[in-house]
C-alpha atoms as a PDB file:
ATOM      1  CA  UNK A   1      90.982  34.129 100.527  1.00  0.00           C
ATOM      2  CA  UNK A   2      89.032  32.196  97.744  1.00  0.00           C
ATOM      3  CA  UNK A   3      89.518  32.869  94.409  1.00  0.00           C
ATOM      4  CA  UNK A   4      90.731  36.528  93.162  1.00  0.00           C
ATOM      5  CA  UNK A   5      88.008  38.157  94.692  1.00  0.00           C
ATOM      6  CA  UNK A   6      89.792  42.032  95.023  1.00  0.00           C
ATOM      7  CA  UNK A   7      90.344  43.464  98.428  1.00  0.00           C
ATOM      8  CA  UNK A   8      87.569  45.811  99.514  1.00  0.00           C
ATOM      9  CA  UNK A   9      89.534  49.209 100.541  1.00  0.00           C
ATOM     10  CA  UNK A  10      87.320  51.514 103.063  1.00  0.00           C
ATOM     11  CA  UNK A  11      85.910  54.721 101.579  1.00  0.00           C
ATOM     12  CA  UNK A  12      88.878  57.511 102.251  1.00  0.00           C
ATOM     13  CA  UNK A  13      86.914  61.174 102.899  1.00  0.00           C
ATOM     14  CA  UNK A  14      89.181  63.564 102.248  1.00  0.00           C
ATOM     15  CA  UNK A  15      90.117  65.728 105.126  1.00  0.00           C
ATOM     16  CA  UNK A  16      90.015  68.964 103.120  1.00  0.00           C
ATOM     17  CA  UNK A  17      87.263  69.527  99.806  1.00  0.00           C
ATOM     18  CA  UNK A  18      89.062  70.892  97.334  1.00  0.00           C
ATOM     19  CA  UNK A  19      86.437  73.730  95.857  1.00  0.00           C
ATOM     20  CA  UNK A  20      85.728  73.708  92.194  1.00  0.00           C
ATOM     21  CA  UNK A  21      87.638  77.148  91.264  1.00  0.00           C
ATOM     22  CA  UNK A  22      90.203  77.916  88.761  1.00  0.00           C
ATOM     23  CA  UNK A  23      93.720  76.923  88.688  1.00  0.00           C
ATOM     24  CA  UNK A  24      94.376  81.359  89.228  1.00  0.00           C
ATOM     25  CA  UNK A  25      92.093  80.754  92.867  1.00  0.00           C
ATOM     26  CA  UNK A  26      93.445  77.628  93.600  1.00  0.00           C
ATOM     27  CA  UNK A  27      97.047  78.970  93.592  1.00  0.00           C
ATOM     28  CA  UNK A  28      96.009  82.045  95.520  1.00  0.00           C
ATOM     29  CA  UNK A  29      94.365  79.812  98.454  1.00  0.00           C
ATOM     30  CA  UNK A  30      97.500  77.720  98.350  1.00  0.00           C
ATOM     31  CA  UNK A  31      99.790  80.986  98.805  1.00  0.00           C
ATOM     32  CA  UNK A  32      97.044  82.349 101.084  1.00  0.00           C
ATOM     33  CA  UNK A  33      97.448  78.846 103.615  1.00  0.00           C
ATOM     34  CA  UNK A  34     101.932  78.981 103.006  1.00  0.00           C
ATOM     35  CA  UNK A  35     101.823  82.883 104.192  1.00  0.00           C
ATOM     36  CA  UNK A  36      99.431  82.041 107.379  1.00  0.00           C
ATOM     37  CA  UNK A  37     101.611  78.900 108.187  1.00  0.00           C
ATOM     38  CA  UNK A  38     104.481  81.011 108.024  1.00  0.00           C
ATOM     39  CA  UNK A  39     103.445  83.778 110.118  1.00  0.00           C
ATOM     40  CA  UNK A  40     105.545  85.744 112.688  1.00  0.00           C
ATOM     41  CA  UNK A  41     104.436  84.322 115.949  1.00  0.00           C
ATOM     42  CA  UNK A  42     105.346  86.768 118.530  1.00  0.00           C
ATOM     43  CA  UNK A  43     105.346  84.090 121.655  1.00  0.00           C
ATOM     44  CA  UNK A  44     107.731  82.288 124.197  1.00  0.00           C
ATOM     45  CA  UNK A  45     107.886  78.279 124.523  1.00  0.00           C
ATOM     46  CA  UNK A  46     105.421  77.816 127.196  1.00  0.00           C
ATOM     47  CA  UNK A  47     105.434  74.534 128.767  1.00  0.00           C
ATOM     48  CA  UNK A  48     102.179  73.753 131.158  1.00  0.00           C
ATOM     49  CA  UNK A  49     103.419  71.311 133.538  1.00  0.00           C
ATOM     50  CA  UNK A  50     106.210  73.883 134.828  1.00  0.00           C
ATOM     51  CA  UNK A  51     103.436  76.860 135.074  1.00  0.00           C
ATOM     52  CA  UNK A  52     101.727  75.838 138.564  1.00  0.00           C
ATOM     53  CA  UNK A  53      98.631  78.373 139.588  1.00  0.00           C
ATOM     54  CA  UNK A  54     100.512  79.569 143.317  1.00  0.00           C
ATOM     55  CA  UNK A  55      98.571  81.316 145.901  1.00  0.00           C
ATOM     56  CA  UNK A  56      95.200  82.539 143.888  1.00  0.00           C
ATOM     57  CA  UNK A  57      92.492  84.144 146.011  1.00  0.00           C
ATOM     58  CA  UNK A  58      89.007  84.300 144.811  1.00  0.00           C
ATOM     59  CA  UNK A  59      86.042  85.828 146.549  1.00  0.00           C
ATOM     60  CA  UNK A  60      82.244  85.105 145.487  1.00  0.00           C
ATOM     61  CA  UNK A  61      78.977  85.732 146.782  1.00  0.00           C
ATOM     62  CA  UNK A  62      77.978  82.395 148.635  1.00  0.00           C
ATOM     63  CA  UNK A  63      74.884  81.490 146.624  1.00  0.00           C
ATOM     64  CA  UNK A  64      77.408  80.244 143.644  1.00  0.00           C
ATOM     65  CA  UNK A  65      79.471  78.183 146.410  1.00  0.00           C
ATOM     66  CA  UNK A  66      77.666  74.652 145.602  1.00  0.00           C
ATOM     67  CA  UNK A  67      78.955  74.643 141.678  1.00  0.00           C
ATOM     68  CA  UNK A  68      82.055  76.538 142.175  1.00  0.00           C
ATOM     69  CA  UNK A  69      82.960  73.847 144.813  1.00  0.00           C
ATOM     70  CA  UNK A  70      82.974  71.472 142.384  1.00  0.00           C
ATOM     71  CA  UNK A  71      84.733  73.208 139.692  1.00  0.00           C
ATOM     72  CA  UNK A  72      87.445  74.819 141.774  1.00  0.00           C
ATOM     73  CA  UNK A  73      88.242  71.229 143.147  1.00  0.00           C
ATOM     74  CA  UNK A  74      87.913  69.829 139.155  1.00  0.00           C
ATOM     75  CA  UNK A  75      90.451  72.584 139.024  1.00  0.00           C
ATOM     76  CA  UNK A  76      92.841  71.980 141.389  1.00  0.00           C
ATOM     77  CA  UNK A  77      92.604  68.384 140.632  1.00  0.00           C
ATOM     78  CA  UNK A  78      93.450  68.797 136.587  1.00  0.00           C
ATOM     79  CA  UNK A  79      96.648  71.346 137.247  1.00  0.00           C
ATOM     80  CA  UNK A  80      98.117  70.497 140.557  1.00  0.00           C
ATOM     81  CA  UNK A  81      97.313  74.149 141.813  1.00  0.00           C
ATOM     82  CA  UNK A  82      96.279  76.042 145.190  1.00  0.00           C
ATOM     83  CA  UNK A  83      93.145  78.291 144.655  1.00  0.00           C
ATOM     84  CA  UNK A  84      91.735  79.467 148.064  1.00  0.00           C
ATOM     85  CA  UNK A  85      88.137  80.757 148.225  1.00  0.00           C
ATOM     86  CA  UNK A  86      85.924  82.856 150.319  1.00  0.00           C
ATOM     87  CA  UNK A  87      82.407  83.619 150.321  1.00  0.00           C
ATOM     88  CA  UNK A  88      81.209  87.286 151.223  1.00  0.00           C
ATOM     89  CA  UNK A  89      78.110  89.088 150.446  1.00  0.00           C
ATOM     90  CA  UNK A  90      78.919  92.263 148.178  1.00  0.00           C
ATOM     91  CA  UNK A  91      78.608  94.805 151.523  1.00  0.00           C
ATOM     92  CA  UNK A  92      81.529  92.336 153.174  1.00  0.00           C
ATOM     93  CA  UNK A  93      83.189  92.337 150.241  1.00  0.00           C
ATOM     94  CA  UNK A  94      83.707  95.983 149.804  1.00  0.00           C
ATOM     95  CA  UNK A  95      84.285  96.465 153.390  1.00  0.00           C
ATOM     96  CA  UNK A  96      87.186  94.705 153.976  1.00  0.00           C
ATOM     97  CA  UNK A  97      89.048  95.915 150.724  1.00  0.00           C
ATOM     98  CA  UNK A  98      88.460  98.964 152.314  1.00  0.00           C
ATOM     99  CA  UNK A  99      89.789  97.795 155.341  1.00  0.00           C
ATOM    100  CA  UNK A 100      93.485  97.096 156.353  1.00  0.00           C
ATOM    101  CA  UNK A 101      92.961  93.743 156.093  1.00  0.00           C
ATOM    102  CA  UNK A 102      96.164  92.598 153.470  1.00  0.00           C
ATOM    103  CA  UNK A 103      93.901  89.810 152.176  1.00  0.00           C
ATOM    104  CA  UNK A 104      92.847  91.031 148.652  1.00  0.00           C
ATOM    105  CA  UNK A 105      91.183  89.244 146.321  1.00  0.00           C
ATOM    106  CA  UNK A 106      92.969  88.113 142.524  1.00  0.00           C
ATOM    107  CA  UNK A 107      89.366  87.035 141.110  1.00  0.00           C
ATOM    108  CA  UNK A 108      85.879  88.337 141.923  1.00  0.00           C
ATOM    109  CA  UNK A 109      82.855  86.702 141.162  1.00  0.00           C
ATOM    110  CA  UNK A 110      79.680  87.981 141.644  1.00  0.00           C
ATOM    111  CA  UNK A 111      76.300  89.158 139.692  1.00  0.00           C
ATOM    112  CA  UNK A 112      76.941  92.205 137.348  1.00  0.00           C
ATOM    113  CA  UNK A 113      74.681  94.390 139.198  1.00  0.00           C
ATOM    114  CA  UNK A 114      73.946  98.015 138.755  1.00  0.00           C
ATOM    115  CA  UNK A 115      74.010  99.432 142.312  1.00  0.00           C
ATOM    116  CA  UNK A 116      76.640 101.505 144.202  1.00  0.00           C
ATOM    117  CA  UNK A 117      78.554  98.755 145.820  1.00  0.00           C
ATOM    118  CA  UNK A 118      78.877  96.398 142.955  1.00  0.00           C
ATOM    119  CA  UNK A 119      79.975  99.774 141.091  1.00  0.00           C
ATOM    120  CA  UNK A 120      82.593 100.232 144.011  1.00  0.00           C
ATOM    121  CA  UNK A 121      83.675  96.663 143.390  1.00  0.00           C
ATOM    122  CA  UNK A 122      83.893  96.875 139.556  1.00  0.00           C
ATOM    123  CA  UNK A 123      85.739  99.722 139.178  1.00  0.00           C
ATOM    124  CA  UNK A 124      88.583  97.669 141.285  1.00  0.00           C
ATOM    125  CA  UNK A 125      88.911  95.302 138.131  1.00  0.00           C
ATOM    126  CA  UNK A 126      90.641  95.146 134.609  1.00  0.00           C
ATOM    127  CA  UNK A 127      88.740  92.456 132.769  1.00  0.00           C
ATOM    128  CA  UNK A 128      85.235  90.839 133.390  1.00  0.00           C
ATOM    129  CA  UNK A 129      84.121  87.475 131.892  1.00  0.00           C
ATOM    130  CA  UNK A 130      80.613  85.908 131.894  1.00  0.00           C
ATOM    131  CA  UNK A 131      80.146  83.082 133.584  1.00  0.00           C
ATOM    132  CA  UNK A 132      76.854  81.780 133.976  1.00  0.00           C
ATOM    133  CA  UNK A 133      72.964  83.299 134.211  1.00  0.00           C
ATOM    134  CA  UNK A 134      70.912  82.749 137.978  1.00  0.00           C
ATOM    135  CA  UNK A 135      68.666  79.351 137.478  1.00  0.00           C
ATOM    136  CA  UNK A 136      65.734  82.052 137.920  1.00  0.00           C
ATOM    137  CA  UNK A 137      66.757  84.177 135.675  1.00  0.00           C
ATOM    138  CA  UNK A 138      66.434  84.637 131.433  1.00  0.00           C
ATOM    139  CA  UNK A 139      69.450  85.345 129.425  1.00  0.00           C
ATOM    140  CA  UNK A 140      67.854  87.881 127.616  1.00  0.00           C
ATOM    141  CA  UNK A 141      66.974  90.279 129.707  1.00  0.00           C
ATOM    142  CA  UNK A 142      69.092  89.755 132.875  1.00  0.00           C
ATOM    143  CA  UNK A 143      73.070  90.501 133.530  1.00  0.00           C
ATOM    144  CA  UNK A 144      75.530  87.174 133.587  1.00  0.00           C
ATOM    145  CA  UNK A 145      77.465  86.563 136.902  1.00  0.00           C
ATOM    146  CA  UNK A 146      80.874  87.424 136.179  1.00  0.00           C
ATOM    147  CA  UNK A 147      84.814  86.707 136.668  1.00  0.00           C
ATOM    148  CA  UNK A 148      86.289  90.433 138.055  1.00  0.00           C
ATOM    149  CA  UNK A 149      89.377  90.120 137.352  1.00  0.00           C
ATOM    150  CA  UNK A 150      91.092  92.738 140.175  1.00  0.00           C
ATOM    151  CA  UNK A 151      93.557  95.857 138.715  1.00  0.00           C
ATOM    152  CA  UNK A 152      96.404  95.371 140.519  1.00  0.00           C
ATOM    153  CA  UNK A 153      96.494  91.123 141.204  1.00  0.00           C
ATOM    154  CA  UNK A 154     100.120  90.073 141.420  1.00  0.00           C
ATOM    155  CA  UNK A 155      98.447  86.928 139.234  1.00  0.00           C
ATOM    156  CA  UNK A 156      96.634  88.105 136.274  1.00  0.00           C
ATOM    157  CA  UNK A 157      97.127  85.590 133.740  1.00  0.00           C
ATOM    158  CA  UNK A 158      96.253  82.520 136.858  1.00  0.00           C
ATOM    159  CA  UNK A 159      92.906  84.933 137.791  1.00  0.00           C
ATOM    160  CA  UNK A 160      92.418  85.203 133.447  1.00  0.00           C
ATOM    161  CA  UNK A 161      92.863  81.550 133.329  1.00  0.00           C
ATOM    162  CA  UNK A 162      90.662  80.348 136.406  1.00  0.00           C
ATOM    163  CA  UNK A 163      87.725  82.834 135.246  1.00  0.00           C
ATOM    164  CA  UNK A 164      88.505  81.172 131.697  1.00  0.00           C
ATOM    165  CA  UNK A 165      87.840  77.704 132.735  1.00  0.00           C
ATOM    166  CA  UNK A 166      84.869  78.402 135.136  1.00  0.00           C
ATOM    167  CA  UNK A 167      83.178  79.894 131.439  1.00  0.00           C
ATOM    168  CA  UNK A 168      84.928  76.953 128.826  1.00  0.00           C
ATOM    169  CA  UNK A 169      81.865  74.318 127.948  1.00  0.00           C
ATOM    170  CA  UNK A 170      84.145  71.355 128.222  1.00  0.00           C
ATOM    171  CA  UNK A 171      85.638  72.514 132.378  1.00  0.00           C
ATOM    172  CA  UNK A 172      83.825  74.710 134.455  1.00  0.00           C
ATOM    173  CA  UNK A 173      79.775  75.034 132.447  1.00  0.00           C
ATOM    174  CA  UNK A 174      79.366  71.462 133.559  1.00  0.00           C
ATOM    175  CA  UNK A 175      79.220  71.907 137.379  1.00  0.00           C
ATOM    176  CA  UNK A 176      76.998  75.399 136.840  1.00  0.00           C
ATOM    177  CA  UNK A 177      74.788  73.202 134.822  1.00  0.00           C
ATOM    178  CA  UNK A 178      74.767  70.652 137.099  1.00  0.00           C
ATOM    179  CA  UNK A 179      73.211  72.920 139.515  1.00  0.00           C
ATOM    180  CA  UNK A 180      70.800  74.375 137.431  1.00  0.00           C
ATOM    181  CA  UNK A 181      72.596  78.003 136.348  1.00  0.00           C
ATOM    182  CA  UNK A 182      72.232  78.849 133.156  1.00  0.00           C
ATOM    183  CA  UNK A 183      75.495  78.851 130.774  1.00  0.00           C
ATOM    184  CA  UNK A 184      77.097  81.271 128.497  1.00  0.00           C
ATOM    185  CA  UNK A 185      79.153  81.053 124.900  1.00  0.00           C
ATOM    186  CA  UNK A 186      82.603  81.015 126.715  1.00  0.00           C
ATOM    187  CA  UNK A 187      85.899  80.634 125.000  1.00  0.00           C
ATOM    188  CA  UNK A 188      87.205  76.867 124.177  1.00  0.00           C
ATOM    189  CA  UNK A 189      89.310  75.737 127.103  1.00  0.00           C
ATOM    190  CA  UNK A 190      93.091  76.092 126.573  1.00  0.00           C
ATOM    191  CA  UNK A 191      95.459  76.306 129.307  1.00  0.00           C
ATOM    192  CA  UNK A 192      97.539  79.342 127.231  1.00  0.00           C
ATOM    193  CA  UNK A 193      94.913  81.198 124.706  1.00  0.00           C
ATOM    194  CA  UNK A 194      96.636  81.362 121.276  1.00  0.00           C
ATOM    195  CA  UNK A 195      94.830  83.719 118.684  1.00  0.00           C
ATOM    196  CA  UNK A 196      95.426  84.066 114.885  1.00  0.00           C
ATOM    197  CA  UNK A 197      95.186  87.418 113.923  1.00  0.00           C
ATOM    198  CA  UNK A 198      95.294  89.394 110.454  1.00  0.00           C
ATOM    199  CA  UNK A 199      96.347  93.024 110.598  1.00  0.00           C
ATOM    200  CA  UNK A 200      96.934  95.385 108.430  1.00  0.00           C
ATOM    201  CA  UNK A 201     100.473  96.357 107.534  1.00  0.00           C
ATOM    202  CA  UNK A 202      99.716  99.822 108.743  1.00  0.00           C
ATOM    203  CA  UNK A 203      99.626  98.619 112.128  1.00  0.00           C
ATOM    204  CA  UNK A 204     102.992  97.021 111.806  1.00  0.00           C
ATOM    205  CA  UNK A 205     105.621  98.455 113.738  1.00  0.00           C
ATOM    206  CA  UNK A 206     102.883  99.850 116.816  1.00  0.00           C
ATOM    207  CA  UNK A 207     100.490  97.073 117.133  1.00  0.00           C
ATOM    208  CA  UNK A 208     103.459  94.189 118.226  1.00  0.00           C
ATOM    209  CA  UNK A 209     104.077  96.210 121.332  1.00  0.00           C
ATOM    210  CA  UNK A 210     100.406  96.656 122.182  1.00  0.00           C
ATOM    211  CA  UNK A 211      99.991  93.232 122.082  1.00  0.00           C
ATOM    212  CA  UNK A 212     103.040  92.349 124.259  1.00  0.00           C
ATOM    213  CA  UNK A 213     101.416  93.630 126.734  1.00  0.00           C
ATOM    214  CA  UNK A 214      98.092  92.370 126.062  1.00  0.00           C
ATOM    215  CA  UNK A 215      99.929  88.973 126.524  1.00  0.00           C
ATOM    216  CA  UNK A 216     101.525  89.355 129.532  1.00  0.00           C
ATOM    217  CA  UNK A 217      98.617  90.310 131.014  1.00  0.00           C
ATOM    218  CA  UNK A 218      96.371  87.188 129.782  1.00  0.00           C
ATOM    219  CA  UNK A 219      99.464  84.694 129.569  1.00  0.00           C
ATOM    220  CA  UNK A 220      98.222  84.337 125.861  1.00  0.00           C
ATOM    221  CA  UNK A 221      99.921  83.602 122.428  1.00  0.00           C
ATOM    222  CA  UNK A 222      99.163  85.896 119.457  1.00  0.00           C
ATOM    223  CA  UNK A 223     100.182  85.228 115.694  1.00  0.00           C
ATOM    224  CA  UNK A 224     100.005  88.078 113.296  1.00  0.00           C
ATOM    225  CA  UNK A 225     100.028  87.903 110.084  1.00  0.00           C
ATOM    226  CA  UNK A 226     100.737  92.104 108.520  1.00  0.00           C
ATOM    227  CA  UNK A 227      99.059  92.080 104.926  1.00  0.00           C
ATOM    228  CA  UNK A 228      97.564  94.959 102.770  1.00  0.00           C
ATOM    229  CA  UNK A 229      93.694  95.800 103.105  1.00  0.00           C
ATOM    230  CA  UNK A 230      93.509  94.057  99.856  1.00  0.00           C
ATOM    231  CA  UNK A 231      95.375  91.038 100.230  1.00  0.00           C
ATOM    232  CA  UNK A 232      93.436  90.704 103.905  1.00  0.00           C
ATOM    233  CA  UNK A 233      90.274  91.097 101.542  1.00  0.00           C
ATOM    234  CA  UNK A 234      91.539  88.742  98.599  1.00  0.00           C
ATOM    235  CA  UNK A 235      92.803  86.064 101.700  1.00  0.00           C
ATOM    236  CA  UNK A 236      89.396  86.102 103.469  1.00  0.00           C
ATOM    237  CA  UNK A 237      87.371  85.698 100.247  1.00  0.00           C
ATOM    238  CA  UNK A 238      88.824  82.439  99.378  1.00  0.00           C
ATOM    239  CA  UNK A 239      89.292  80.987 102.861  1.00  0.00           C
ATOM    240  CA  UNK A 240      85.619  81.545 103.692  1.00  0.00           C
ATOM    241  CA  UNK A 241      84.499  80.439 100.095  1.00  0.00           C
ATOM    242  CA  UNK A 242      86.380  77.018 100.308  1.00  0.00           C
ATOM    243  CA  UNK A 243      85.164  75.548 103.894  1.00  0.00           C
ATOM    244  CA  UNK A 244      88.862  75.675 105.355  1.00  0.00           C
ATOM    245  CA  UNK A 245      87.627  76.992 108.631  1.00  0.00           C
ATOM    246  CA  UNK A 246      90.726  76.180 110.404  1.00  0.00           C
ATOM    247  CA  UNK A 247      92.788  78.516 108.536  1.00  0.00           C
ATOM    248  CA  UNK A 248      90.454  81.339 108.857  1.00  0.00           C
ATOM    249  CA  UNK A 249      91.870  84.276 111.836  1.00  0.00           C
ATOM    250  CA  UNK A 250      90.025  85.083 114.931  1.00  0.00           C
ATOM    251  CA  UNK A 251      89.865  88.196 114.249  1.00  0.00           C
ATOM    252  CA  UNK A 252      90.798  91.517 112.239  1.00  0.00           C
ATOM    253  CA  UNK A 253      92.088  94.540 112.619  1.00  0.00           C
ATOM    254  CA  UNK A 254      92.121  96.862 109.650  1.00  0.00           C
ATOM    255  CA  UNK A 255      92.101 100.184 108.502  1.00  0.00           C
ATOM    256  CA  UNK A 256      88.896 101.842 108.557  1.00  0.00           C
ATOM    257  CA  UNK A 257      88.826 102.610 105.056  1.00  0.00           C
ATOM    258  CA  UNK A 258      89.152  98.694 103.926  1.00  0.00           C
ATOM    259  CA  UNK A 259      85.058  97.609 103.779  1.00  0.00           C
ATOM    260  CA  UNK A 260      84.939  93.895 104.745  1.00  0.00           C
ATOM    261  CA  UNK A 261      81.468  91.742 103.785  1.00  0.00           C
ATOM    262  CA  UNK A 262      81.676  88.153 105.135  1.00  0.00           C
ATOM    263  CA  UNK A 263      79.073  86.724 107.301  1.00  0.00           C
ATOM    264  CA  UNK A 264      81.940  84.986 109.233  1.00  0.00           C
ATOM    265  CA  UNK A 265      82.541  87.727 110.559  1.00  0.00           C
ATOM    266  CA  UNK A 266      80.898  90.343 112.862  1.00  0.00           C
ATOM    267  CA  UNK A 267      82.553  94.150 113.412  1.00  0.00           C
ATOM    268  CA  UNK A 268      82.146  95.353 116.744  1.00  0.00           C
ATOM    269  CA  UNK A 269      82.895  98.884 117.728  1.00  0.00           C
ATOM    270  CA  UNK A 270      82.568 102.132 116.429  1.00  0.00           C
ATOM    271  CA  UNK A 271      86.476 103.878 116.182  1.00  0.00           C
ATOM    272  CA  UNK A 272      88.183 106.195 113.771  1.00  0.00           C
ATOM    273  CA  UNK A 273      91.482 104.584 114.394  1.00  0.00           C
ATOM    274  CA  UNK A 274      91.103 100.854 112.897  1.00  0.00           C
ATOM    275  CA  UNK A 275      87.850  98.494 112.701  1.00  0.00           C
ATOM    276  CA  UNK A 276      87.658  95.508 114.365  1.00  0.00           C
ATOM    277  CA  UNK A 277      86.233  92.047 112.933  1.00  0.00           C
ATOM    278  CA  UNK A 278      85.658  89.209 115.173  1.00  0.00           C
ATOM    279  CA  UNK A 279      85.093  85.539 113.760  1.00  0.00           C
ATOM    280  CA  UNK A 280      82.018  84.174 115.459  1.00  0.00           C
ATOM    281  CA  UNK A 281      81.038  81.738 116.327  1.00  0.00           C
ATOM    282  CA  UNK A 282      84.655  81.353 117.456  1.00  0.00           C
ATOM    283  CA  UNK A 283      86.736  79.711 119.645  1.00  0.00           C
ATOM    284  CA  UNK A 284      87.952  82.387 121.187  1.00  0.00           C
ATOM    285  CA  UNK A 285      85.450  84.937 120.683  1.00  0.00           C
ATOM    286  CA  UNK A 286      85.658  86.310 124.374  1.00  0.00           C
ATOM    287  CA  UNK A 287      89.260  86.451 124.576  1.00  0.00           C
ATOM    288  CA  UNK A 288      89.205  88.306 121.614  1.00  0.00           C
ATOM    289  CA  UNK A 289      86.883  90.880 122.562  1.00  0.00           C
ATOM    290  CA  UNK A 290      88.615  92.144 125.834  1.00  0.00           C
ATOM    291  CA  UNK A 291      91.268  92.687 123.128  1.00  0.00           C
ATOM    292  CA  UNK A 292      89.203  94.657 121.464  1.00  0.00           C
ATOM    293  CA  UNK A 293      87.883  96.723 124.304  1.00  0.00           C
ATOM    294  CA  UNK A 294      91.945  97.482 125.738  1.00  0.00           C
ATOM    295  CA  UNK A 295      92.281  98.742 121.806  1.00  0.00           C
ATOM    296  CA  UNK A 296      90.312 101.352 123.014  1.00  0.00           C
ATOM    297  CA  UNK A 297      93.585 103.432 124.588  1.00  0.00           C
ATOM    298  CA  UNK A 298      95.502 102.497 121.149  1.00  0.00           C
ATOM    299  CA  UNK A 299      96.827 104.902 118.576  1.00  0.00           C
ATOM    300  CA  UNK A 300      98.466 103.752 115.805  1.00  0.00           C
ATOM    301  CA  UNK A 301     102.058 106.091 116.095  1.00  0.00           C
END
């Protein structure tokens, strides 16, 4: 180098803005980010590469066979798994579950019609997830096809996480787009869902066990974080105030009585037990509302 011309260092951009508050906020965020970092995570080590999808059966009406080709294969492909698939109209559908045929479907997929057979069909499931609007149709005034997952599949989370994928932008919306269906706002792809919640301490000693079984079911991670309506108030103000999107929870649940104002944040259902707050947009926005809608049968003891 000639002369003592200085090195020129690149611009650094910090990864987090620190907001212009007072040293009191400042030390509240901080203690806000330590308590959700420290969080009880109520989960098992889960390792993907030893959880192989075994023996999954999904049946679909046959005009959706062209893009779930494709992202079945995409599927099998990415995870090493076996998904078998059949295509039946609704009428053969419900006919041979009602036959003695031992063949039962783990998955369903078909348009979320309003007639007596589709209601036959539904009725066999748990859990439904959009998955994509008919090329002809308009999203806002016609019904998604859906993911049904069925009652009493041997496979829940592997039907969860197949109907997961077929919805994710980044996996399965590619191949419906591909062939012209229309997509819908499905969860970010993750092989296990893991969800941040903030509860209220109320809840503490009921809601765990709840949510065990929530997990088993979905083959999902949860980490709660118990805190007072006000602290979950306090937390929430600061978080949403200072840009830190990453810290802030998919949802929560609180105590009726606790009045929540963000625009981060959307409540959804009506119940006298808790209220319900779901971060949207969100990455796991759908995910969280089917645990939302099993809250339903939940009474704090």
């Amino acid at each position: 180098m000639k002369g003592n011309t200085p090195l020129i260092q690149p611009t650094q951009k910090p990864l987090f803005r620190t907001p212009k508050y007072t040293g009191v906020t400042l030390s509240l965020l901080s203690v806000f980010v330590l308590g959700s970092m420290m969080a009880v995570w109520h989960r098992l080590p889960k390792d993907q590469a030893s959880h192989p999808i075994s023996s999954l059966v999904v049946w679909s009406e046959p005009n959706l066979k062209p893009p779930l080709d494709s992202a079945l294969s995409a599927f099998r492909k990415e995870f090493n798994s076996t998904v078998a698939i059949r295509y039946l109209t609704p009428s053969q559908m419900l006919e041979t579950l009602q036959s003695n045929n031992p063949s039962k479907p783990d998955l369903l997929i078909k348009g979320d019609a309003n007639d007596s057979i589709s209601n036959q069909l539904k009725m066999l499931s748990l859990e439904n997830i959009p998955l994509a609007y008919h090329p002809s149709s308009s999203r806002s005034g016609d019904k998604p096809v859906k993911g049904f997952v069925a009652q009493n599949t041997a496979l829940p989370g592997e039907a969860l996480r197949v109907a997961r994928y077929l919805a994710a932008p980044d996996r399965g919306q590619f191949y419906f787009a591909e062939n012209k269906w229309i997509g819908v706002d499905g969860d970010k792809w993750g092989f296990f869902p893991s969800l941040k919640l903030h509860c209220d301490e109320k809840f503490r000693f009921s809601l765990p066990n709840f949510l065990k079984t929530f997990n088993e079911r979905e083959d999902s991670t949860v980490e709660i974080e118990f805190k007072s309506g006000e602290d979950i108030r306090t937390g929430l103000a600061i978080v949403t105030q200072s840009k830190a999107r990453e810290y802030l929870p998919d949802a929560v649940i609180c105590h009726p009585t606790l009045e929540l104002a963000f625009k981060q944040y959307r409540k959804i259902g009506d119940s006298k037990h808790l209220d319900f707050f779901l971060l949207y947009p969100g990455p796991n926005a759908q995910i969280c509302k089917r645990l939302h809608s099993k809250l339903a049968t939940f009474r704090d003891k």
